[in-house]
Protein backbone atom coordinates (compact mmCIF):
# COMPACT_ATOMS: atom_id res chain seq x y z
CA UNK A 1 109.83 91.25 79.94
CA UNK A 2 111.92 94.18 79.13
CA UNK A 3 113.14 94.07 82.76
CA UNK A 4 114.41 90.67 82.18
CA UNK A 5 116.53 90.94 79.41
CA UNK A 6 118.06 94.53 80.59
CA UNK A 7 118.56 92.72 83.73
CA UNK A 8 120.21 89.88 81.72
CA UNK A 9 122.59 92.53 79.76
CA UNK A 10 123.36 94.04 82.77
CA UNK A 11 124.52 90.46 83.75
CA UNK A 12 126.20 89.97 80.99
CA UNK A 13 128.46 92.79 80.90
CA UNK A 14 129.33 92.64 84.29
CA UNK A 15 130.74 88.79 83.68
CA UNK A 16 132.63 89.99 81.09
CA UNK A 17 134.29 93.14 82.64
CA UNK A 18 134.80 90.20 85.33
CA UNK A 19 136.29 88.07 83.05
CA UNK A 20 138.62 90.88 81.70
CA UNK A 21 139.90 91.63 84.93
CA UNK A 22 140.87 88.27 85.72
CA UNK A 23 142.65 87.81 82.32
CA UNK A 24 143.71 91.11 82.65
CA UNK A 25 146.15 90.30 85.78
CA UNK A 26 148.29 88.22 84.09
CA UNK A 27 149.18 91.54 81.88
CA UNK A 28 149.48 93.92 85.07
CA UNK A 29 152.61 92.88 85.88
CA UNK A 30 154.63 94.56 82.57
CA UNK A 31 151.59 96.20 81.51
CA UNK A 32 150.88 98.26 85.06
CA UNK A 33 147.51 98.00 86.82
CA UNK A 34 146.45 100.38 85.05
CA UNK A 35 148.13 99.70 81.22
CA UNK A 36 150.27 102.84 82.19
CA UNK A 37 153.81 101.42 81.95
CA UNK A 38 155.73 100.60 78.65
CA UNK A 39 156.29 96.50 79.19
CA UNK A 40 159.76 95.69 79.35
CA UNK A 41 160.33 99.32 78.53
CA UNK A 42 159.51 98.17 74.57
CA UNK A 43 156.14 98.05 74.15
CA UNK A 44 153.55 101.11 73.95
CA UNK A 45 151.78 102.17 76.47
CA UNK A 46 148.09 100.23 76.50
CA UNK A 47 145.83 102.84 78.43
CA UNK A 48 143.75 104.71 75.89
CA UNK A 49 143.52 101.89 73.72
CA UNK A 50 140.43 100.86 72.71
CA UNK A 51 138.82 97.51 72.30
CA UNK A 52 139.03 97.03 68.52
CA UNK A 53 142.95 98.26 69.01
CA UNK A 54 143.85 96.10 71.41
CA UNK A 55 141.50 93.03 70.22
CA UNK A 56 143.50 93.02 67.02
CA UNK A 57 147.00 93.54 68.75
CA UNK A 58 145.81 90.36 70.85
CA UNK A 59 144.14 88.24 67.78
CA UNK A 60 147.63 88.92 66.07
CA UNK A 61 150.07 88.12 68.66
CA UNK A 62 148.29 84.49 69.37
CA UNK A 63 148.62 84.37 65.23
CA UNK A 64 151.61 85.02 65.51
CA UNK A 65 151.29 87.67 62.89
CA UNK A 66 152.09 90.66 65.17
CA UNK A 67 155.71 91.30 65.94
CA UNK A 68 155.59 94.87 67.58
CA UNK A 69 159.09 96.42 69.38
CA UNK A 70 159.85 92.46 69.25
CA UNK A 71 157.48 91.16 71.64
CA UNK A 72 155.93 89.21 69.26
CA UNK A 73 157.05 85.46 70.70
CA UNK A 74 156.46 86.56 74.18
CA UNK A 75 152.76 87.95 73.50
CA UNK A 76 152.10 84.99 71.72
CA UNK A 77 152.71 82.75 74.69
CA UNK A 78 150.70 85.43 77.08
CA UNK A 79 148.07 84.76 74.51
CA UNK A 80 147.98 81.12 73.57
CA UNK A 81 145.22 80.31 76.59
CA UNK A 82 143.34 82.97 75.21
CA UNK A 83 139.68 82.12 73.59
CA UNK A 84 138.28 84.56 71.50
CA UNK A 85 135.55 85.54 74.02
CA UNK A 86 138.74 86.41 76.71
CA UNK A 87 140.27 88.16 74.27
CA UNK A 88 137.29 90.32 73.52
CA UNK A 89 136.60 90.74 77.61
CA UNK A 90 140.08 91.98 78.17
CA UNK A 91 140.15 94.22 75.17
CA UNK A 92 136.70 95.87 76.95
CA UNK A 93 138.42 95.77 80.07
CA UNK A 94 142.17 97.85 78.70
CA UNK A 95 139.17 100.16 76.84
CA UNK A 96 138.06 101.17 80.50
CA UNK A 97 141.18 101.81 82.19
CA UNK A 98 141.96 105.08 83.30
């Protein structure tokens, strides 16, 4: 039994590091493969963040609370498709990158 479920957590987190990779392209292209470039040359740089950082950044942009170096209307539309559980798999996923 306790094979099962590890082997089900395993599963688990590998769908959702899956998942945040395939949100996280749509970011890659200001944000760098890697989160290493300033977007637009306004934002911060993401790498380093980690996942509650960035989950909040993301949960406040598609609020349209956040309104960081003025990037607040274009996060929000990089957001709007974003469910909570995508949000939460690409915050994991920036929390990994190197």
């Amino acid at each position: 039994m306790k094979k099962i479920v590890l082997a089900l957590l395993v599963a688990s987190v590998s769908l959702m590091a899956a998942d945040g990779a395939a949100a996280y392209k749509k970011c890659a292209s200001c944000h760098g493969a890697k989160g290493e470039k300033k977007a637009l040359n306004k934002s911060e740089i993401i790498a380093g963040w980690d996942a509650a950082k960035t989950e909040e950044a993301l949960n406040g942009y598609k609020a349209g609370t956040r309104n960081v170096h003025g990037m607040g209307a274009l996060m929000k539309g990089q957001v709007a498709s974003y469910d909570a559980a995508t949000i939460k798999a690409v915050s994991a996923y920036i929390a990994g990158l190197k």
